[in-house]
ModelCIF file with pLDDT and N, C-alpha, C, O atoms, coordinates in Angstrom:
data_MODEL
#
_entry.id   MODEL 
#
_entity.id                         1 
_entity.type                       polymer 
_entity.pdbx_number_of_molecules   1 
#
_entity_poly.entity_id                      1 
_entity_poly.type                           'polypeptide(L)' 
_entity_poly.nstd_linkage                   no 
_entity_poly.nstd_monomer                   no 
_entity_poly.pdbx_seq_one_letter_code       
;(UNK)(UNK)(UNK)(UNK)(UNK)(UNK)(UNK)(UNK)(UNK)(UNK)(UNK)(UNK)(UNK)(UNK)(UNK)(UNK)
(UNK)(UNK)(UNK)(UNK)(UNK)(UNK)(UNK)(UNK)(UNK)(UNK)(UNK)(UNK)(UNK)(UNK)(UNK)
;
_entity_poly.pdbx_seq_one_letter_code_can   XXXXXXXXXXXXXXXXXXXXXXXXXXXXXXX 
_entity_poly.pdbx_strand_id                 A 
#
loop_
_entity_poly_seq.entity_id 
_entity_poly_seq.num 
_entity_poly_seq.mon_id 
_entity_poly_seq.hetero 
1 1  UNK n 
1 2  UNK n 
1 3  UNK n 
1 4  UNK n 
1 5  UNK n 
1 6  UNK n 
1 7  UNK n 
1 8  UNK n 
1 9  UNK n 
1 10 UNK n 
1 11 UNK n 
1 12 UNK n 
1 13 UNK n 
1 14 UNK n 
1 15 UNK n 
1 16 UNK n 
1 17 UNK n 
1 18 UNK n 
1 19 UNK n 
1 20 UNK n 
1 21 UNK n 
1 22 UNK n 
1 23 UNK n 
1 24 UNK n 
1 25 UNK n 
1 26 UNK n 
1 27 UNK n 
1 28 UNK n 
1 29 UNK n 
1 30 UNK n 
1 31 UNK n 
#
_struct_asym.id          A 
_struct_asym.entity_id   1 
#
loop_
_ma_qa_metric.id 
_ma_qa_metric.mode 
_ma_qa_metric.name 
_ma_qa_metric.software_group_id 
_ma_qa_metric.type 
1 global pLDDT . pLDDT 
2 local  pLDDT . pLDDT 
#
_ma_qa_metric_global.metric_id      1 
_ma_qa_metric_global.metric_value   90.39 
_ma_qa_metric_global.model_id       1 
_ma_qa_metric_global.ordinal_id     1 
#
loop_
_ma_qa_metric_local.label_asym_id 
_ma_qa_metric_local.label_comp_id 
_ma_qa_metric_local.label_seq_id 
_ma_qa_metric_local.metric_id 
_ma_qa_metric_local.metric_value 
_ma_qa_metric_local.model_id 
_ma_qa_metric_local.ordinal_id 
A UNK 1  2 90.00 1 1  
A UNK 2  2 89.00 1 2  
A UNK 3  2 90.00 1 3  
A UNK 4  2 89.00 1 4  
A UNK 5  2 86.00 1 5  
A UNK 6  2 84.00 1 6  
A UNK 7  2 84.00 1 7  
A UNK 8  2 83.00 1 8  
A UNK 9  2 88.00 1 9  
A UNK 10 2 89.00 1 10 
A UNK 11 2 92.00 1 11 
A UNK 12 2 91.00 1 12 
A UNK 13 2 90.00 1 13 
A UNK 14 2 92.00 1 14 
A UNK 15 2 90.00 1 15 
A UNK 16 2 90.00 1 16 
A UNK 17 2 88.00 1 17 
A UNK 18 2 92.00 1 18 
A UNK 19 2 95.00 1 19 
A UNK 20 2 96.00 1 20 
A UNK 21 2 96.00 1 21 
A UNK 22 2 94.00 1 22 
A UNK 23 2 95.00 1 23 
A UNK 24 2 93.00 1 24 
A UNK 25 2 92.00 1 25 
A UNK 26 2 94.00 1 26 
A UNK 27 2 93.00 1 27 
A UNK 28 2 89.00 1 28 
A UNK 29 2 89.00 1 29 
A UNK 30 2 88.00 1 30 
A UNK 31 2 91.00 1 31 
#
loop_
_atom_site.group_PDB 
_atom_site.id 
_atom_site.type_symbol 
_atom_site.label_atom_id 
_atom_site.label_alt_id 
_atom_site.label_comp_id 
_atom_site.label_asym_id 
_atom_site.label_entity_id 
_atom_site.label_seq_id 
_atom_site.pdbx_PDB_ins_code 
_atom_site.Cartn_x 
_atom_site.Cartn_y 
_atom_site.Cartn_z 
_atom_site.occupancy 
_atom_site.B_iso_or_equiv 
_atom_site.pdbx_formal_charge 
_atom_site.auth_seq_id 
_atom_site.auth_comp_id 
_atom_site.auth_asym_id 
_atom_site.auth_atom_id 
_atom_site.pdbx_PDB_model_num 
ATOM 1   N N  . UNK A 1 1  ? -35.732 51.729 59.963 1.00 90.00 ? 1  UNK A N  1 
ATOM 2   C CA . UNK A 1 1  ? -36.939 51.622 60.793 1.00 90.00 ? 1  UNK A CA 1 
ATOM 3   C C  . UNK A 1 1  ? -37.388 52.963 61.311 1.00 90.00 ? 1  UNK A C  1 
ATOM 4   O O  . UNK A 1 1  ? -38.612 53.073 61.230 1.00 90.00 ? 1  UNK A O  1 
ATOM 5   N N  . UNK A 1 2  ? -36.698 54.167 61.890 1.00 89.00 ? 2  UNK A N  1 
ATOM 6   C CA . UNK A 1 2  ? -36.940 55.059 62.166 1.00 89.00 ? 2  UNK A CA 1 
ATOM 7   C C  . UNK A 1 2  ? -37.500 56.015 60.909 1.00 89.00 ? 2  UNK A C  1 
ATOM 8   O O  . UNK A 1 2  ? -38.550 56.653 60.981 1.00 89.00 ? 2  UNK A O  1 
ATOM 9   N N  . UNK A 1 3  ? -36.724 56.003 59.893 1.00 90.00 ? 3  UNK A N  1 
ATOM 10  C CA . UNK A 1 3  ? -37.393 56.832 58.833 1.00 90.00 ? 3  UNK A CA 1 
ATOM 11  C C  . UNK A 1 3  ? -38.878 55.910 58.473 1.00 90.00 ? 3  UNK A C  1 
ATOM 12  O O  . UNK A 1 3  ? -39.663 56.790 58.827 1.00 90.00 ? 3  UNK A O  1 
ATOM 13  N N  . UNK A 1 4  ? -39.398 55.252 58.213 1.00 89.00 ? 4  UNK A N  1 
ATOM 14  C CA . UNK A 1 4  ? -40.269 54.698 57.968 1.00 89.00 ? 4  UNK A CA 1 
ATOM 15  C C  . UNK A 1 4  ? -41.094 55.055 59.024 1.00 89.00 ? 4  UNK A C  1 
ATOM 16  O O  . UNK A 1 4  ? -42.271 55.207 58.696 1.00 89.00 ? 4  UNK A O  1 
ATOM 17  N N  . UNK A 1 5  ? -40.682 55.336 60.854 1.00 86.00 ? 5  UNK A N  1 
ATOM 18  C CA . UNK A 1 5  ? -41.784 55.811 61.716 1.00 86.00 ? 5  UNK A CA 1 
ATOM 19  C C  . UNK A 1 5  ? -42.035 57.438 61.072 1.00 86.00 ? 5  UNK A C  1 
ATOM 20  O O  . UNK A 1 5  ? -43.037 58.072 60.741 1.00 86.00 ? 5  UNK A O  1 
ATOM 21  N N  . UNK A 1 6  ? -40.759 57.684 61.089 1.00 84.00 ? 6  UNK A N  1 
ATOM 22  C CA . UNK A 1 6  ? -41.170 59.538 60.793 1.00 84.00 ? 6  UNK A CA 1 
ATOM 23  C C  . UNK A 1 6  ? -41.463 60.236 59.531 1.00 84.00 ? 6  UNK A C  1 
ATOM 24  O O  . UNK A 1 6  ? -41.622 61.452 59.425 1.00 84.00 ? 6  UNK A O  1 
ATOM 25  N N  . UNK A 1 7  ? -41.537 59.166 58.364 1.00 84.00 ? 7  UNK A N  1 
ATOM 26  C CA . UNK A 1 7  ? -42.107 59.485 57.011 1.00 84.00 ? 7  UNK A CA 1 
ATOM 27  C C  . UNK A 1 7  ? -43.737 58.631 57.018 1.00 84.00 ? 7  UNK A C  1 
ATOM 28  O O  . UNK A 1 7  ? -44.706 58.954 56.331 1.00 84.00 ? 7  UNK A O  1 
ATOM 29  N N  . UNK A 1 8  ? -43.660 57.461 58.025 1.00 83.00 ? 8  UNK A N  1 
ATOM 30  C CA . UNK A 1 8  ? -45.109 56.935 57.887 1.00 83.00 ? 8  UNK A CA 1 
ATOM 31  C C  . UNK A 1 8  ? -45.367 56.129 56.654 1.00 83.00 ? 8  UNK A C  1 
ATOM 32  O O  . UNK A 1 8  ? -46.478 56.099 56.124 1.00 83.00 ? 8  UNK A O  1 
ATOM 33  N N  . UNK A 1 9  ? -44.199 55.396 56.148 1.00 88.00 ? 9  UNK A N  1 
ATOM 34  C CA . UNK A 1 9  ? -44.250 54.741 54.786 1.00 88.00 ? 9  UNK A CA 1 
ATOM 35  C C  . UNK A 1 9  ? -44.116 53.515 55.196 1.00 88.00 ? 9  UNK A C  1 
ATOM 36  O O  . UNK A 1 9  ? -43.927 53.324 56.397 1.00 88.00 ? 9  UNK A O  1 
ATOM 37  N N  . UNK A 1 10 ? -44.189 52.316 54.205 1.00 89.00 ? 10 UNK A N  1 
ATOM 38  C CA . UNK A 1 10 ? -44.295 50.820 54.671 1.00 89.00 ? 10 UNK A CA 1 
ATOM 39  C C  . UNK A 1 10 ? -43.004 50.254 53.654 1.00 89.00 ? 10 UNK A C  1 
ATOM 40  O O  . UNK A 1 10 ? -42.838 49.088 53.294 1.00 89.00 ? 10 UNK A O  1 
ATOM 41  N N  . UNK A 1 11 ? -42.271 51.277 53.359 1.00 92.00 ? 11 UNK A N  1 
ATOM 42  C CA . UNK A 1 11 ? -40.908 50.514 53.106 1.00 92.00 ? 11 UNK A CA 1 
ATOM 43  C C  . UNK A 1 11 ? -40.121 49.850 53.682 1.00 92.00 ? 11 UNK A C  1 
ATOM 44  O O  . UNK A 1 11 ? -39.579 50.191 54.733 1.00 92.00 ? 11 UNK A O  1 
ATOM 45  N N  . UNK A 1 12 ? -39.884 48.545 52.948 1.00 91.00 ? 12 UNK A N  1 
ATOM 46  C CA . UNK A 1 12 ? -38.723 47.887 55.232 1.00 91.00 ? 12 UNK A CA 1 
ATOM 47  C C  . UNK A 1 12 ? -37.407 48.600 54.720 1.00 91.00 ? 12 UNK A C  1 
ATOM 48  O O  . UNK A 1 12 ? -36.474 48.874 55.475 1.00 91.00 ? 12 UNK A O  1 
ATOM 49  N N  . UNK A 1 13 ? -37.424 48.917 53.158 1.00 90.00 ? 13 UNK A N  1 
ATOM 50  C CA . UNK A 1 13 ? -35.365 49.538 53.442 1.00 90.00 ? 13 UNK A CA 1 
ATOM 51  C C  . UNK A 1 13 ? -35.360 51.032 52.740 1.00 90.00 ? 13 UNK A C  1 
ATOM 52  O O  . UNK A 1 13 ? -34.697 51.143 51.709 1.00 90.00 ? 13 UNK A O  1 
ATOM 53  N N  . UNK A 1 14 ? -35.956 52.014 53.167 1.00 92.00 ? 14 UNK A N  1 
ATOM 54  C CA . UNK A 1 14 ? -35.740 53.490 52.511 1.00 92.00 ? 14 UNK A CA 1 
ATOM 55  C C  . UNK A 1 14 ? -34.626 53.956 52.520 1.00 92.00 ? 14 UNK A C  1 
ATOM 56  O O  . UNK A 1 14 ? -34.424 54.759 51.609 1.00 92.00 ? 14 UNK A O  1 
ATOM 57  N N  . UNK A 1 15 ? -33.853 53.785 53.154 1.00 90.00 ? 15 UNK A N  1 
ATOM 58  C CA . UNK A 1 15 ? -32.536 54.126 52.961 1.00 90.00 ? 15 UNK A CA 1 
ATOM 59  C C  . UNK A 1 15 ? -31.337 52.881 51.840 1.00 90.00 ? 15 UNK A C  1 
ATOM 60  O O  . UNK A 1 15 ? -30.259 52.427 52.223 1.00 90.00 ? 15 UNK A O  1 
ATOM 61  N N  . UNK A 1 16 ? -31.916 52.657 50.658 1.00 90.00 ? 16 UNK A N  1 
ATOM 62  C CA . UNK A 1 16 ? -31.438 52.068 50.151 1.00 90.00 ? 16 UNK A CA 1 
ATOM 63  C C  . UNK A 1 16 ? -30.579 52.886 49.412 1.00 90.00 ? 16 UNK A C  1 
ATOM 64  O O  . UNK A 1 16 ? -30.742 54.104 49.346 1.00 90.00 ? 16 UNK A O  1 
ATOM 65  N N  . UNK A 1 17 ? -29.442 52.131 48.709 1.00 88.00 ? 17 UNK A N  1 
ATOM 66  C CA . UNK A 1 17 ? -28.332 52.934 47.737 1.00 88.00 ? 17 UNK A CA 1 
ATOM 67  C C  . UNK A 1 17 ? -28.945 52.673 46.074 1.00 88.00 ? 17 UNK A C  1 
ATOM 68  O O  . UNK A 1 17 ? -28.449 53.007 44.999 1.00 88.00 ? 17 UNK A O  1 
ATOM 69  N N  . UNK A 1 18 ? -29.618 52.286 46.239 1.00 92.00 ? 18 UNK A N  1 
ATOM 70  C CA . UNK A 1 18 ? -30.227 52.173 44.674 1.00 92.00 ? 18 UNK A CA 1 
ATOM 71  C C  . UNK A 1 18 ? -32.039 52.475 44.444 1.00 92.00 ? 18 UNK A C  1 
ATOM 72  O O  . UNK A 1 18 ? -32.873 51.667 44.851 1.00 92.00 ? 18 UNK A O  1 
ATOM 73  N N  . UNK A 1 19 ? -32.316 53.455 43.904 1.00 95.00 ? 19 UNK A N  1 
ATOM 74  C CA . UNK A 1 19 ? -33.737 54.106 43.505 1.00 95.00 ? 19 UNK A CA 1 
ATOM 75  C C  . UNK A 1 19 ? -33.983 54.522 42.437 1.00 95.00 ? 19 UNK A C  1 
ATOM 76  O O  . UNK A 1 19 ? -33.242 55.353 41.913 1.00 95.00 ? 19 UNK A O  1 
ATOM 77  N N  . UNK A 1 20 ? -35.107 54.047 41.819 1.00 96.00 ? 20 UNK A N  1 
ATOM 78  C CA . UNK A 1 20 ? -35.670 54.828 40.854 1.00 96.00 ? 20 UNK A CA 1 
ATOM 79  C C  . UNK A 1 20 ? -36.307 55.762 40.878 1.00 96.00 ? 20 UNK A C  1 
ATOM 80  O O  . UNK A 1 20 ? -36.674 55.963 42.036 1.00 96.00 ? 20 UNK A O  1 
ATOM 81  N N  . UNK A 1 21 ? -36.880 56.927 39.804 1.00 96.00 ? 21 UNK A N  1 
ATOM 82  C CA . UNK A 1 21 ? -38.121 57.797 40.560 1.00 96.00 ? 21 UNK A CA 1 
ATOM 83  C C  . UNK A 1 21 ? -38.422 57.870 38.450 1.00 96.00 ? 21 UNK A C  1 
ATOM 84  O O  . UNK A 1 21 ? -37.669 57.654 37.500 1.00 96.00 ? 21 UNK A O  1 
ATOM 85  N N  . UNK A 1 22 ? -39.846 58.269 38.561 1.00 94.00 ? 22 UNK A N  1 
ATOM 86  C CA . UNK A 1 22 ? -40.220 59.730 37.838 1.00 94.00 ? 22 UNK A CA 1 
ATOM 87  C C  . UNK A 1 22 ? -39.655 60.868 38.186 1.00 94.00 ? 22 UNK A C  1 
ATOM 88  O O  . UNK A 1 22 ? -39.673 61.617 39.163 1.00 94.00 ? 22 UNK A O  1 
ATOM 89  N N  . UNK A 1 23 ? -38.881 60.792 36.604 1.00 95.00 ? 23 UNK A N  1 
ATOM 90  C CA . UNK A 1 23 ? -37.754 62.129 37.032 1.00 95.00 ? 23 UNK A CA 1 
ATOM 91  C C  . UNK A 1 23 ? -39.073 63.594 37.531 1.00 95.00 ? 23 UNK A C  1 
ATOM 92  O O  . UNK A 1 23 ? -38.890 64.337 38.496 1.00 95.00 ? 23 UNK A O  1 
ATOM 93  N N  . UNK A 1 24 ? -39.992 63.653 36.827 1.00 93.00 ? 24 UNK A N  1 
ATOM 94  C CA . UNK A 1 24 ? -40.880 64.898 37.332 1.00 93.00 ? 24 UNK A CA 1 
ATOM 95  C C  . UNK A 1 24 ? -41.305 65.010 39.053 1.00 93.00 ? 24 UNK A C  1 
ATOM 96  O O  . UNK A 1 24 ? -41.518 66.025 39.717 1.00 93.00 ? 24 UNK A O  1 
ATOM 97  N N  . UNK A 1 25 ? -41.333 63.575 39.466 1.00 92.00 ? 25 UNK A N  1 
ATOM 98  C CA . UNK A 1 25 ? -41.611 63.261 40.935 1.00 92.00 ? 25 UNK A CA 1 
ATOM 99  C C  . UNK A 1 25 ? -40.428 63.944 41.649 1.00 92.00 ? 25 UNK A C  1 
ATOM 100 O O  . UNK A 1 25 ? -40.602 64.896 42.410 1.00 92.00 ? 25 UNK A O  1 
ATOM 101 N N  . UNK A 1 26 ? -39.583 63.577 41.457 1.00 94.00 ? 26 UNK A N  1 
ATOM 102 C CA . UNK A 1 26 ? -38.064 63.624 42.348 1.00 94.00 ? 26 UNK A CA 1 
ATOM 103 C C  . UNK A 1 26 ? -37.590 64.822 42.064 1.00 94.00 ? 26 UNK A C  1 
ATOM 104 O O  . UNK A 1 26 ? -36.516 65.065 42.614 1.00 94.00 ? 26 UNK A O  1 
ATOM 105 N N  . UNK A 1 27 ? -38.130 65.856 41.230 1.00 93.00 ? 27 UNK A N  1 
ATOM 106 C CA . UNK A 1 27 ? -37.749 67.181 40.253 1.00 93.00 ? 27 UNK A CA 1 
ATOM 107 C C  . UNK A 1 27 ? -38.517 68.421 41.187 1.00 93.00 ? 27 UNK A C  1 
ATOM 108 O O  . UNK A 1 27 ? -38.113 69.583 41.206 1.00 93.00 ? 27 UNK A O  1 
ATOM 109 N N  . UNK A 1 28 ? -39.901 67.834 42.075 1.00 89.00 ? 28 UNK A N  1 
ATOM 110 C CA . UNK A 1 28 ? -40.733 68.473 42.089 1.00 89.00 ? 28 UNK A CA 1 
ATOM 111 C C  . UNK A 1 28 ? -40.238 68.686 43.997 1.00 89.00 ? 28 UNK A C  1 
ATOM 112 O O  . UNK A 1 28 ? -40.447 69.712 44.644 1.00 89.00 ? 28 UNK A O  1 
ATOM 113 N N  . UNK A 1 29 ? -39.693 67.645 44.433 1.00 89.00 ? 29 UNK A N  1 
ATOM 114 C CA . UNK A 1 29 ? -39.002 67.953 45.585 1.00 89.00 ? 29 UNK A CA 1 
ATOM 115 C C  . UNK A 1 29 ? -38.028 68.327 46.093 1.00 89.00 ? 29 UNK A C  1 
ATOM 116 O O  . UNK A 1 29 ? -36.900 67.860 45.936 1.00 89.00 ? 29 UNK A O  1 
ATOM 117 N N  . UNK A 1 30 ? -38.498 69.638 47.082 1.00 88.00 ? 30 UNK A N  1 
ATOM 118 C CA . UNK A 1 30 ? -37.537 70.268 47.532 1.00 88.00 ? 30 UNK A CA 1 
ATOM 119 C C  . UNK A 1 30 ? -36.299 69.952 48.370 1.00 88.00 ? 30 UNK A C  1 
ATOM 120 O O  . UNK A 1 30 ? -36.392 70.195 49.573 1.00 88.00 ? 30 UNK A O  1 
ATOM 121 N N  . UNK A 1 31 ? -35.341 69.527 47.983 1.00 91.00 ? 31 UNK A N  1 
ATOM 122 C CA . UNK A 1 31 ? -33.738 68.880 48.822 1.00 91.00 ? 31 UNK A CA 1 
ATOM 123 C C  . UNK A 1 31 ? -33.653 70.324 49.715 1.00 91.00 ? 31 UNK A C  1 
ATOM 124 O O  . UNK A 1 31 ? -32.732 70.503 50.513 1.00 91.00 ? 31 UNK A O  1 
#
């Protein structure tokens, strides 16, 4: 719930253990 206030996204579970991405999406952000 808190990441969803401070990213501003409408995910109910972002902190999930399982994600997909476009590898170019997830490639293009900086960790």
């Amino acid at each position: 719930g808190f990441t969803r206030f401070v990213a501003d996204v409408a995910l109910e579970d972002p902190l999930t253990g399982v994600r997909a991405f476009r590898t170019e999406a997830l490639r293009s952000v900086t960790l």
